[in-house]
C-alpha atoms as a PDB file:
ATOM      1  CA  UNK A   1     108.856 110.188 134.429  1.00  0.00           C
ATOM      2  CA  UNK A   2     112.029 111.722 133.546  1.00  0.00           C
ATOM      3  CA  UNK A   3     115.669 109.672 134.392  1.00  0.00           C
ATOM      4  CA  UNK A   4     118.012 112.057 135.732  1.00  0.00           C
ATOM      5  CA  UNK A   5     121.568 111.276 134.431  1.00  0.00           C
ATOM      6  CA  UNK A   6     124.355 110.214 136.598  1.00  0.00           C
ATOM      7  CA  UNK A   7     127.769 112.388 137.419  1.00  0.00           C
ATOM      8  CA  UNK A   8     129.917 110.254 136.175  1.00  0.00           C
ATOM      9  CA  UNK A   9     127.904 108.857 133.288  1.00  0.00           C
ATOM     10  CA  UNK A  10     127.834 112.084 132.035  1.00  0.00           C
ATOM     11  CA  UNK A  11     131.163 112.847 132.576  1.00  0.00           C
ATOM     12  CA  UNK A  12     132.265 109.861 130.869  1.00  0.00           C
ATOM     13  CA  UNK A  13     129.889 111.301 128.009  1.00  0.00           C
ATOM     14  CA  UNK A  14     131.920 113.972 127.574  1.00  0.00           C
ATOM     15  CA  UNK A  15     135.493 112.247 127.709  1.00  0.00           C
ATOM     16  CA  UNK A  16     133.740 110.185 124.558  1.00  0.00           C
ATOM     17  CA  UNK A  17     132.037 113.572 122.830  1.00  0.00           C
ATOM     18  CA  UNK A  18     136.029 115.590 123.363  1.00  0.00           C
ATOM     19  CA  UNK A  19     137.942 112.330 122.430  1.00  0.00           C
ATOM     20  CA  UNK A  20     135.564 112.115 118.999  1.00  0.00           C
ATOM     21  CA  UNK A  21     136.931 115.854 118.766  1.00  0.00           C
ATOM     22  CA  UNK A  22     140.127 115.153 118.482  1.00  0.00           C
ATOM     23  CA  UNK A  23     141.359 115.650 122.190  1.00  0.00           C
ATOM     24  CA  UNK A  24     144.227 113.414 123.162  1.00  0.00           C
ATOM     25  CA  UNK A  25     143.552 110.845 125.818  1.00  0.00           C
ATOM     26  CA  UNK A  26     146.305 111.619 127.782  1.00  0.00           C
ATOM     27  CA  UNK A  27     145.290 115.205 127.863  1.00  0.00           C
ATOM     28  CA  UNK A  28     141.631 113.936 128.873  1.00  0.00           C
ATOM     29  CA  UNK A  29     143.564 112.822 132.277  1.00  0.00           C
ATOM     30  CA  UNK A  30     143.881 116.325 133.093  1.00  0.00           C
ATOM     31  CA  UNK A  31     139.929 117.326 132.643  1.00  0.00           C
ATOM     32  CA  UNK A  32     139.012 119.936 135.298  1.00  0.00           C
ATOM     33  CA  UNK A  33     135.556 119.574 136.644  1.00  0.00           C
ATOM     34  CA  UNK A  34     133.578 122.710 138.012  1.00  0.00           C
ATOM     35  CA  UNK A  35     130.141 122.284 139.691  1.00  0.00           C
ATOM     36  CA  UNK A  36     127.977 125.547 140.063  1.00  0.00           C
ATOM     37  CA  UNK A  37     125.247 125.806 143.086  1.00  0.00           C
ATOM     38  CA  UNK A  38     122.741 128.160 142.563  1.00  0.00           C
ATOM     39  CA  UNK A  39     120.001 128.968 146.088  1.00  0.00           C
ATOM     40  CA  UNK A  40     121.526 125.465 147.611  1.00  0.00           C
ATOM     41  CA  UNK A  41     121.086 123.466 144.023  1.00  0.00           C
ATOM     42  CA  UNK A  42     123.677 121.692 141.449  1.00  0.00           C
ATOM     43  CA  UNK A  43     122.620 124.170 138.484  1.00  0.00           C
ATOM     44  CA  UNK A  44     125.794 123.349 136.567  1.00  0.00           C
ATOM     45  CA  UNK A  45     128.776 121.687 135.736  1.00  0.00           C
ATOM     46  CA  UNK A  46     131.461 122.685 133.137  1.00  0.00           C
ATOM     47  CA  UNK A  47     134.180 120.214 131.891  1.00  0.00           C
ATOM     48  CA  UNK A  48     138.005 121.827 130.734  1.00  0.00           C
ATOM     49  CA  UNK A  49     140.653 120.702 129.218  1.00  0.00           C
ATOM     50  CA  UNK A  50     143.297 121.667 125.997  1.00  0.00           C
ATOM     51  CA  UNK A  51     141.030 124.851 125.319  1.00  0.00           C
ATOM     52  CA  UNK A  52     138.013 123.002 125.204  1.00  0.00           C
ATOM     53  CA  UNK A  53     134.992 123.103 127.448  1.00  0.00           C
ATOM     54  CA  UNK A  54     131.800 121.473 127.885  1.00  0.00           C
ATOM     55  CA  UNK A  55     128.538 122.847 130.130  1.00  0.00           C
ATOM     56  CA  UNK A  56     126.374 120.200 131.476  1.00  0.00           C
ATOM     57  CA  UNK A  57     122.864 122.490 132.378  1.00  0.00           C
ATOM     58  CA  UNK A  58     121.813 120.049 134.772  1.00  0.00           C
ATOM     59  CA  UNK A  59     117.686 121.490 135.333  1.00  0.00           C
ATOM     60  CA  UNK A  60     117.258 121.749 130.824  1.00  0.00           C
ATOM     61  CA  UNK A  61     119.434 118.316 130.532  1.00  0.00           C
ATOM     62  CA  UNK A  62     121.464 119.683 128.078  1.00  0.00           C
ATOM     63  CA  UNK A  63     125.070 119.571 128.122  1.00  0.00           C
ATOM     64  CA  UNK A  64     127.108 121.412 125.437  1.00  0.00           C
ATOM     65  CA  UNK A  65     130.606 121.915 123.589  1.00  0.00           C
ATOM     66  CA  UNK A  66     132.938 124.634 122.808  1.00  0.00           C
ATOM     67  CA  UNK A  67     136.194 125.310 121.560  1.00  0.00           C
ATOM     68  CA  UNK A  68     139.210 127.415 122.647  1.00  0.00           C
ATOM     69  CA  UNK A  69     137.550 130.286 120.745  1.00  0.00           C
ATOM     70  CA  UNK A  70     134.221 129.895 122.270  1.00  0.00           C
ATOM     71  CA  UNK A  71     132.204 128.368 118.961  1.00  0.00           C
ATOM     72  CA  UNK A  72     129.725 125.769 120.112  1.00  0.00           C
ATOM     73  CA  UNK A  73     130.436 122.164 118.923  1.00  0.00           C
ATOM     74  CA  UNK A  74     127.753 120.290 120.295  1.00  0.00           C
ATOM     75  CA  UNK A  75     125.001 120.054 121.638  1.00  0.00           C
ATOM     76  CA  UNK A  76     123.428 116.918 123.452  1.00  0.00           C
ATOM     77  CA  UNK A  77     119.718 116.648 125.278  1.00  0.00           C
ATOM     78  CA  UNK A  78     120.408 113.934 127.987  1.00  0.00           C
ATOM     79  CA  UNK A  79     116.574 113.555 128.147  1.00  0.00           C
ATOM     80  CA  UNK A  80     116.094 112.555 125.282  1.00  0.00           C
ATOM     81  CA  UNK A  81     119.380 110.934 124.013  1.00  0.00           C
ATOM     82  CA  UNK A  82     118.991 107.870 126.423  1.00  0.00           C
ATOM     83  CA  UNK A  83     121.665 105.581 124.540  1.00  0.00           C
ATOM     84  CA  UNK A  84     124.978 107.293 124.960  1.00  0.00           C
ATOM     85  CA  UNK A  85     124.470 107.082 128.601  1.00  0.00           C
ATOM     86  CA  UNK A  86     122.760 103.865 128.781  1.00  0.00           C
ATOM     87  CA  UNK A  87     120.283 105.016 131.100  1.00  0.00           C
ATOM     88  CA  UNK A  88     117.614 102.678 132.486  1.00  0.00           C
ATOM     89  CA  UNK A  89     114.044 103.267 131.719  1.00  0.00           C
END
């Protein structure tokens, strides 16, 4: 059985993964949140702030990181990488 992650556990996943990147806290206060529907669906979710951007691919589990210039980051598979998020069994 797969766990679905949480909103705002993987939100808060992100504010960790951007703050590890350097990203000032105080500029984390001003994170814009975008949520994509696809046919009625949450397909997506994308995270800016300070140039920076993160996709959370909500069906693959995946979320990942870029920089102002568009180079990936980071990646993270929510399915499998249970501990960041603390997600129960």
């Amino acid at each position: 059985m797969r766990t679905e992650p949480e909103p705002h556990e993987v939100r808060s996943l992100v504010i960790q993964v951007l703050e590890r990147l350097g990203v000032s806290v105080l500029v984390l206060r001003d994170l814009e949140e975008t949520v994509l529907i696809d046919g009625g669906k949450h397909a997506a979710r994308s995270y800016r702030v300070h140039g920076y951007m993160a996709m959370w691919l909500s069906e693959v589990g995946i979320v990942q990181f870029y920089d102002a210039e568009g180079n990936m980051l980071a990646t993270i598979n929510l399915f499998t990488e249970s501990e960041p998020l603390k997600m129960a069994a």
